[in-house]
Protein backbone atom coordinates (compact mmCIF):
# COMPACT_ATOMS: atom_id res chain seq x y z
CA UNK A 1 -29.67 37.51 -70.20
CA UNK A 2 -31.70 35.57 -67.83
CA UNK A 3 -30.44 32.75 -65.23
CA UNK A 4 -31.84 29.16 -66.48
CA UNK A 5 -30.41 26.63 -64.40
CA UNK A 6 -31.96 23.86 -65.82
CA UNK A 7 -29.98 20.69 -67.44
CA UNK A 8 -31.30 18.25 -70.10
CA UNK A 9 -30.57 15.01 -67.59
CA UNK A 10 -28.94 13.54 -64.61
CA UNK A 11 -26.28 12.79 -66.56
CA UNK A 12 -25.18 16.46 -67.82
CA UNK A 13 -26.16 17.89 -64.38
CA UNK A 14 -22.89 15.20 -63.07
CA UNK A 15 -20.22 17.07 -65.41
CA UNK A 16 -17.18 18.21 -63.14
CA UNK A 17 -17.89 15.57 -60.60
CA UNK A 18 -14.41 13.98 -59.49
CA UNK A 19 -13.49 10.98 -57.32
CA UNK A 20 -12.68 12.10 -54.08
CA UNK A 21 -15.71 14.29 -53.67
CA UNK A 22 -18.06 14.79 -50.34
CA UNK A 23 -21.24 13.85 -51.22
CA UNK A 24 -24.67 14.98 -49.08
CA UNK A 25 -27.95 13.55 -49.83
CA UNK A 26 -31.12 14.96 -48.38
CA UNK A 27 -33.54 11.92 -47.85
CA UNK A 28 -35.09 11.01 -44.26
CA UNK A 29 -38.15 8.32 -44.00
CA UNK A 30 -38.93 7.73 -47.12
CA UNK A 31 -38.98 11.46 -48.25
CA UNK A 32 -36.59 13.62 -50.33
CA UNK A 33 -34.51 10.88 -51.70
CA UNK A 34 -32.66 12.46 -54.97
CA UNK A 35 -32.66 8.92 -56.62
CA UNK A 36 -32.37 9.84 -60.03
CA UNK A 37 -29.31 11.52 -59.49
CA UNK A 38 -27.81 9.54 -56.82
CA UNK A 39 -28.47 6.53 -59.73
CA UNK A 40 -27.02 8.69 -62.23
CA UNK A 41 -23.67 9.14 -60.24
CA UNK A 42 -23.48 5.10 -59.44
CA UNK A 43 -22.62 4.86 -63.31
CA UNK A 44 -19.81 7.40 -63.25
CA UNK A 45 -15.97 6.18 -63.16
CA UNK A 46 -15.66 7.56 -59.80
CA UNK A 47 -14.30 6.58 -56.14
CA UNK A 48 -12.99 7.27 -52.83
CA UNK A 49 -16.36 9.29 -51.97
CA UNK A 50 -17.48 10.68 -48.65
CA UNK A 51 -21.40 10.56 -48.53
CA UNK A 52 -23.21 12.72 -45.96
CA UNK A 53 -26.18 11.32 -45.42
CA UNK A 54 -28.87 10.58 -42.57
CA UNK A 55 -28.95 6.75 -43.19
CA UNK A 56 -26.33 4.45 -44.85
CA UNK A 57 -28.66 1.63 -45.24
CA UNK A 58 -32.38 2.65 -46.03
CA UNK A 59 -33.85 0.74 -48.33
CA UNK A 60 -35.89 3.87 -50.46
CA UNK A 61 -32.37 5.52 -50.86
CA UNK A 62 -30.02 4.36 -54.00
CA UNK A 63 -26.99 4.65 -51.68
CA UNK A 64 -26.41 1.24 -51.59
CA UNK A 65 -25.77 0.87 -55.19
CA UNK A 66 -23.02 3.53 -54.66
CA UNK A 67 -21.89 0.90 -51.31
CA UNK A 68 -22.01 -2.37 -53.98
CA UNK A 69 -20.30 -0.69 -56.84
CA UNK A 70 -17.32 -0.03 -53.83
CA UNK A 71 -17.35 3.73 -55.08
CA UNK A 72 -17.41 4.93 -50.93
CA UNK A 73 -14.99 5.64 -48.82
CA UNK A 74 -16.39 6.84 -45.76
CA UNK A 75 -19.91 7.68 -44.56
CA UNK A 76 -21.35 10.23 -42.27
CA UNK A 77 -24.52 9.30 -41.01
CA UNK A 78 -27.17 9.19 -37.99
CA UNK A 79 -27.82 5.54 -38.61
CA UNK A 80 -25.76 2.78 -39.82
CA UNK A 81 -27.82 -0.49 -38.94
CA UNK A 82 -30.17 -2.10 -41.28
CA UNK A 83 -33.65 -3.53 -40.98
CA UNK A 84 -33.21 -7.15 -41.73
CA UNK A 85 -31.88 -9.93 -39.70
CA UNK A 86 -28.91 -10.22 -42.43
CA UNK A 87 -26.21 -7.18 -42.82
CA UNK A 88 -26.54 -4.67 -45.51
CA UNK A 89 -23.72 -4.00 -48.62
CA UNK A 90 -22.76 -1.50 -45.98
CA UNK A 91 -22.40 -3.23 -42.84
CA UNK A 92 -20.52 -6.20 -44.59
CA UNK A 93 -18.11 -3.62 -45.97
CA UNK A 94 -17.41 -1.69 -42.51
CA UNK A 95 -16.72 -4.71 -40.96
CA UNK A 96 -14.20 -6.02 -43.83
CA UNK A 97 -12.46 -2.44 -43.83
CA UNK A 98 -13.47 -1.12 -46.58
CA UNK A 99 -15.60 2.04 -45.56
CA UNK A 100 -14.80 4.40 -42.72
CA UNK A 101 -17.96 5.03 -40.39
CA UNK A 102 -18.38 8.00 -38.54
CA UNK A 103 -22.12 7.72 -36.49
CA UNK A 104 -23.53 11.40 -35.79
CA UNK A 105 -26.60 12.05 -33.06
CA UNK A 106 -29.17 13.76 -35.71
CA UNK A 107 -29.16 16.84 -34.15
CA UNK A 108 -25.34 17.25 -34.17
CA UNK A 109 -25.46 16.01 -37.66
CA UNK A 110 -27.67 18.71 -38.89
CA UNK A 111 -25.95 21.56 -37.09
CA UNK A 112 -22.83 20.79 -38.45
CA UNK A 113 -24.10 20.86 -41.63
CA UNK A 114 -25.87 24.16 -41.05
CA UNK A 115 -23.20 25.61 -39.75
CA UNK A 116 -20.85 25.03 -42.72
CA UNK A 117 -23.82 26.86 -44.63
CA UNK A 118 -23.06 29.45 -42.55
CA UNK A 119 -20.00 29.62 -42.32
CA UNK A 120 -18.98 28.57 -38.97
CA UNK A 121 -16.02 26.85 -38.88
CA UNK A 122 -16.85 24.87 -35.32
CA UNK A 123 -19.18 25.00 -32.01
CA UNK A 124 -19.85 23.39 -28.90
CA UNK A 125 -22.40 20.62 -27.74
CA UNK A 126 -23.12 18.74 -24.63
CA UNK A 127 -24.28 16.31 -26.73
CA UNK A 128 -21.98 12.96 -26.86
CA UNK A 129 -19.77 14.08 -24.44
CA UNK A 130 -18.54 11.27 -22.21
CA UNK A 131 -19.46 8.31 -25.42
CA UNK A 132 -17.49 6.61 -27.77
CA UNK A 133 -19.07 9.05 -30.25
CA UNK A 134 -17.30 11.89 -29.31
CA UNK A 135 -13.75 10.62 -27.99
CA UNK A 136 -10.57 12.12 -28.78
CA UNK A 137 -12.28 15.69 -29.70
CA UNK A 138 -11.80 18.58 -27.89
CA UNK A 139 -13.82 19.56 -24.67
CA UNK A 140 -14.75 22.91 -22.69
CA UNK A 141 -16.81 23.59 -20.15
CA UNK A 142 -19.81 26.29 -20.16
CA UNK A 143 -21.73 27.53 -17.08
CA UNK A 144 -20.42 24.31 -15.09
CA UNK A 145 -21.42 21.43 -18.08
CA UNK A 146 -18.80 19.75 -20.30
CA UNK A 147 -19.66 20.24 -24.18
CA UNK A 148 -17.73 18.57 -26.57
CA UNK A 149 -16.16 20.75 -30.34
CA UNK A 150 -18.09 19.46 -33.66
CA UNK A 151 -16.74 20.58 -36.78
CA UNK A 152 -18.82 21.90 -39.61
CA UNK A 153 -19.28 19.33 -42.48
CA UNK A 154 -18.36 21.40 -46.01
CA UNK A 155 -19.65 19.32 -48.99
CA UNK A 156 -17.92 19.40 -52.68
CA UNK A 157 -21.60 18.28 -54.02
CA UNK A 158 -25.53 18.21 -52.29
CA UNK A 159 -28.02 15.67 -54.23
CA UNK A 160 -31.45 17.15 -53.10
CA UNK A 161 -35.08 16.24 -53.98
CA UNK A 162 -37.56 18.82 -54.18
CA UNK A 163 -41.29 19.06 -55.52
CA UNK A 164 -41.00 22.00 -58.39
CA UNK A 165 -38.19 24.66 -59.72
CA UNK A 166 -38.76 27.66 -61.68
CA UNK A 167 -36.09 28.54 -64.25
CA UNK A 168 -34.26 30.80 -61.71
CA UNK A 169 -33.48 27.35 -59.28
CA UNK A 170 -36.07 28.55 -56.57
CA UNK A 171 -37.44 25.59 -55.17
CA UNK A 172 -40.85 24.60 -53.85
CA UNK A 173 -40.85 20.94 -51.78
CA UNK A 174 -44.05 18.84 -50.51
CA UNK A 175 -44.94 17.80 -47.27
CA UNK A 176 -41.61 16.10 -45.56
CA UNK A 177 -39.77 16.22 -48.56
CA UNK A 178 -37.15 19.42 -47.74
CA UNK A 179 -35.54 17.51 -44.45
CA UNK A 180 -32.37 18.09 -44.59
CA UNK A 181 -31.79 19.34 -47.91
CA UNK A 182 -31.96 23.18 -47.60
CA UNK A 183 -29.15 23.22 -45.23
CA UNK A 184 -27.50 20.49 -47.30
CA UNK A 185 -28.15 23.22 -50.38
CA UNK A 186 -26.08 25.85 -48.24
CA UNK A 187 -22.91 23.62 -47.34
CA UNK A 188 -21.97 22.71 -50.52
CA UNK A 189 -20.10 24.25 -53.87
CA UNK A 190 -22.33 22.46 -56.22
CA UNK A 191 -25.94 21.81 -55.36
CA UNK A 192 -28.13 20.00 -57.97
CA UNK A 193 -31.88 19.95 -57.22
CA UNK A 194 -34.26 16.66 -59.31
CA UNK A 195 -37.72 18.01 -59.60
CA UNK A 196 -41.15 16.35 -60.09
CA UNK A 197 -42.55 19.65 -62.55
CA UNK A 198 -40.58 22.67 -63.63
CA UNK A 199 -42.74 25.73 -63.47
CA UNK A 200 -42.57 27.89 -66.99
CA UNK A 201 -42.76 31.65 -64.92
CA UNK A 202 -40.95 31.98 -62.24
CA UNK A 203 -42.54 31.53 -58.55
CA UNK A 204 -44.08 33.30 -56.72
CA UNK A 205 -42.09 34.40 -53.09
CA UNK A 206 -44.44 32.57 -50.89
CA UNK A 207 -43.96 29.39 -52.35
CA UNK A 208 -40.22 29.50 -52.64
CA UNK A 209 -38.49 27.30 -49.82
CA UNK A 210 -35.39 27.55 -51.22
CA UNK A 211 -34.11 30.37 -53.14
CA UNK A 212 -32.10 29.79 -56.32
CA UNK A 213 -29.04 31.52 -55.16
CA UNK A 214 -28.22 28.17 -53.52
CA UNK A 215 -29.26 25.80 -56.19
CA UNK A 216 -26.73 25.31 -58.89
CA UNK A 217 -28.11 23.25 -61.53
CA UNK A 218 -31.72 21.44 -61.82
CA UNK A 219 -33.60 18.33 -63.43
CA UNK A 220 -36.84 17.58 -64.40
CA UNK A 221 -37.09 13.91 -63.55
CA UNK A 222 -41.06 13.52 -62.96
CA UNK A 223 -42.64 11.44 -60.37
């Protein structure tokens, strides 16, 4: 019997998702923003959820109507501050208490998501050490330099956007669109993929950027 990952919506591709749940969502500049799912998981009766995600506040992203609804409880992200002269959903809610914040430099943030995909547990960066960013955690030093312990970021569910899927969950992405969500696709136990096109025979190796084995369930949304 042959693998067909596919799922008739947004909606179906959701089942199993619980309150509680850490949440990454590729997305960086405008590209690879999984908004048809991240929409679709805005209507569900769920809370207290962790979103991993480069940016809490850009304005292509549908994160915010996960912020409004007051479905978050904490955000991981790169950058926190919006565009405007007035504070985002987000910002407003930080500084009332109601979300947790923790800032990541990029390239910290997309090691430590790597790494989970990988399965290591921890590692070491110079990066931070001596901020705000990285007080209280643990520090060693290596050849003479202080680097600072960064845990791996494990995710219950990755939201990615990618360009086409065959029935097997190989996916193909366009231009910018993969940023972070291969790795994201690696760290987490239940990776859905939203596709422009689903292709009807499966694809060829040199166009797969990210094999099946780490895609769980896929939608055709168009666009």
């Amino acid at each position: 019997m042959a693998i067909d990952k596919r799922v008739s919506s947004a909606q179906a591709a959701l089942e199993g998702v619980q309150s509680g749940a850490v949440v990454m969502m590729s997305g960086f500049g405008g590209a690879g923003f999984a908004n048809v799912m991240i929409q679709a998981l805005s209507e569900l009766p769920v809370k207290d959820l962790t979103l991993v995600v480069n940016s809490a506040t850009h304005p292509y992203s549908f994160t915010h109507k996960l912020i409004e609804n007051r479905q978050v409880r904490k955000i991981i992200c790169t950058a926190a501050r919006g565009r405007g002269k007035d504070l985002s959903v987000f910002e407003q809610q930080w500084r009332d208490g109601l979300v947790e914040l923790e800032c990541v430099p990029q390239g910290t943030f997309s090691e430590r998501i790597r790494a989970a995909g990988a399965g290591i547990p921890a590692f070491y960066t110079p990066v931070g050490f001596g901020t705000d960013l990285t007080k209280g955690k643990e520090v060693r030093v290596f050849n003479g330099r202080e680097h600072v312990m960064e845990e791996a970021i494990y995710a219950d569910l990755a939201l990615i956007r990618a360009d086409r899927s065959d029935r097997y969950g190989n996916l193909a992405f366009r231009y910018a669109q993969p940023n972070f969500g291969p790795a994201m696709a690696t760290a987490a136990k239940l990776t859905i993929a939203e596709v422009r096109a689903f292709e009807p025979e499966p694809m060829a190796h040199t166009e797969v950027q990210l094999p099946g084995v780490y895609v769980d369930r896929v939608v055709t949304v168009g666009g």
